[in-house]
Protein backbone atom coordinates (compact mmCIF):
# COMPACT_ATOMS: atom_id res chain seq x y z
CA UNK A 1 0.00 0.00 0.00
CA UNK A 2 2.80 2.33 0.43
CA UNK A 3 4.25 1.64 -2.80
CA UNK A 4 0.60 2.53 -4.16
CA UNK A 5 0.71 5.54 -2.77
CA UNK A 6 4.45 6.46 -3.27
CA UNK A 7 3.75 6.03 -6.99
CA UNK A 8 0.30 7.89 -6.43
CA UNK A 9 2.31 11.06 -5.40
CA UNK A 10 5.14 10.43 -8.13
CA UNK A 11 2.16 10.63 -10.75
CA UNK A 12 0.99 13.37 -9.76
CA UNK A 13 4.48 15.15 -9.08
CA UNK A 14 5.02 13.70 -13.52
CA UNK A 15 1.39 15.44 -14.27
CA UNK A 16 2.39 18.81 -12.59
CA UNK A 17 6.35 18.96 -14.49
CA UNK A 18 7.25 16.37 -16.90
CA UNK A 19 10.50 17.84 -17.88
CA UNK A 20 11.54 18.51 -14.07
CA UNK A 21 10.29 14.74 -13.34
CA UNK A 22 12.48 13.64 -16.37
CA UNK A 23 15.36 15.10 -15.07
CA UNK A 24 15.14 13.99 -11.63
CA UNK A 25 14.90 10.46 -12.70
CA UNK A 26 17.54 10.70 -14.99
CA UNK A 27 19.69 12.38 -12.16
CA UNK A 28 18.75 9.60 -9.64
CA UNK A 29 19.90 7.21 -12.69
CA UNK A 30 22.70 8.69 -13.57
CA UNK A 31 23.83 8.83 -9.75
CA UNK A 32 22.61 5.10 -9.05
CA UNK A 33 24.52 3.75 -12.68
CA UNK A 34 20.83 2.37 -13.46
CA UNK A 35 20.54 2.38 -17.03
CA UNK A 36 16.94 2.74 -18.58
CA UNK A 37 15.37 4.61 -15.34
CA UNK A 38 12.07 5.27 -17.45
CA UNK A 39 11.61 2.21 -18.11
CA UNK A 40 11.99 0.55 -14.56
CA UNK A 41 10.02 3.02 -13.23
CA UNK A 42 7.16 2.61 -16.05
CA UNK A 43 7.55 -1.24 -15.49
CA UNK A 44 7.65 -1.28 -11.67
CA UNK A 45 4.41 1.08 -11.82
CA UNK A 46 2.80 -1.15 -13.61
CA UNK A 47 3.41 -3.81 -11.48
CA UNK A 48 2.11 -1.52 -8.17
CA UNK A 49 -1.23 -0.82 -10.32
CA UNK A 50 -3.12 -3.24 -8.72
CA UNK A 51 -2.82 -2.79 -5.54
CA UNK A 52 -3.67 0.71 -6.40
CA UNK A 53 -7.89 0.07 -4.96
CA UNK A 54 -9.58 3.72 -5.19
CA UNK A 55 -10.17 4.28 -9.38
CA UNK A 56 -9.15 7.99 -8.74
CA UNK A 57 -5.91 6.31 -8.15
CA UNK A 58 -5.58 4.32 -10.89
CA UNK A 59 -7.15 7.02 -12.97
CA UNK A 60 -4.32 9.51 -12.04
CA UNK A 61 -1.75 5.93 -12.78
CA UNK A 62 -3.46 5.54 -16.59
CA UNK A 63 -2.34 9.31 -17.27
CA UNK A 64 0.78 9.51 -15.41
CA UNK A 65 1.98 6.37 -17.16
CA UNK A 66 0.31 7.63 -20.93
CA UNK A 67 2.07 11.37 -20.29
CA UNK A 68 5.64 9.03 -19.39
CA UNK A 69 5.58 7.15 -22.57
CA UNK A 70 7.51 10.40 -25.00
CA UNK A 71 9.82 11.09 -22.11
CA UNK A 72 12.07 8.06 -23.02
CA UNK A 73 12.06 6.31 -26.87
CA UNK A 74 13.24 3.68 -24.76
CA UNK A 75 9.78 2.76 -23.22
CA UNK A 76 8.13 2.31 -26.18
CA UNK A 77 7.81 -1.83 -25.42
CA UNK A 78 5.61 -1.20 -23.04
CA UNK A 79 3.22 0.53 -24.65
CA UNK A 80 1.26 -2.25 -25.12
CA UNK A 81 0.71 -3.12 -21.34
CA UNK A 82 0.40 0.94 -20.86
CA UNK A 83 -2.46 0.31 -23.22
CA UNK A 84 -4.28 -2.26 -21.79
CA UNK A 85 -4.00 -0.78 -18.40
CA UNK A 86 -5.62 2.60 -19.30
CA UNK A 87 -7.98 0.81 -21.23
CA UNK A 88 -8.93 -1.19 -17.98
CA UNK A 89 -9.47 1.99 -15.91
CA UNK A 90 -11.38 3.05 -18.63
């Protein structure tokens, strides 16, 4: 549940400044040598989405993860499961 909500605030913090999210992750990356850091993060939020158990919640998830997808190129495989998830809020 905490992880729901950590990645509850994180979308919202992505909805309110994209670019400044972007470079905070890729700072945190860069610092951490963790290659891809858009793509964990994508792939680890969708993992948390289902514990997420309020719809607001996984409302605010389906556009935080559709506004994360033209951040990287490199998260472009999981547009699919993106997809599917916002599709499933829907």
């Amino acid at each position: 549940m905490q992880l729901a909500a950590m990645a509850g605030l994180l979308g919202r913090a992505l909805l309110v400044s994209p670019p400044l999210f972007s470079a905070v992750v890729t700072d945190v990356s860069s610092a951490c040598a963790l290659p891809n850091a858009h793509v964990h993060f994508a792939s680890r939020w969708l993992q948390l989405s289902d514990s997420m158990l309020l719809s607001v919640h996984r409302k605010l998830a389906a556009l935080a993860l559709a506004t994360l997808l033209p951040l990287d190129a490199a998260s472009l495989p999981l547009v699919g499961e993106i997809l599917s998830f916002c599709v499933g809020v829907l």
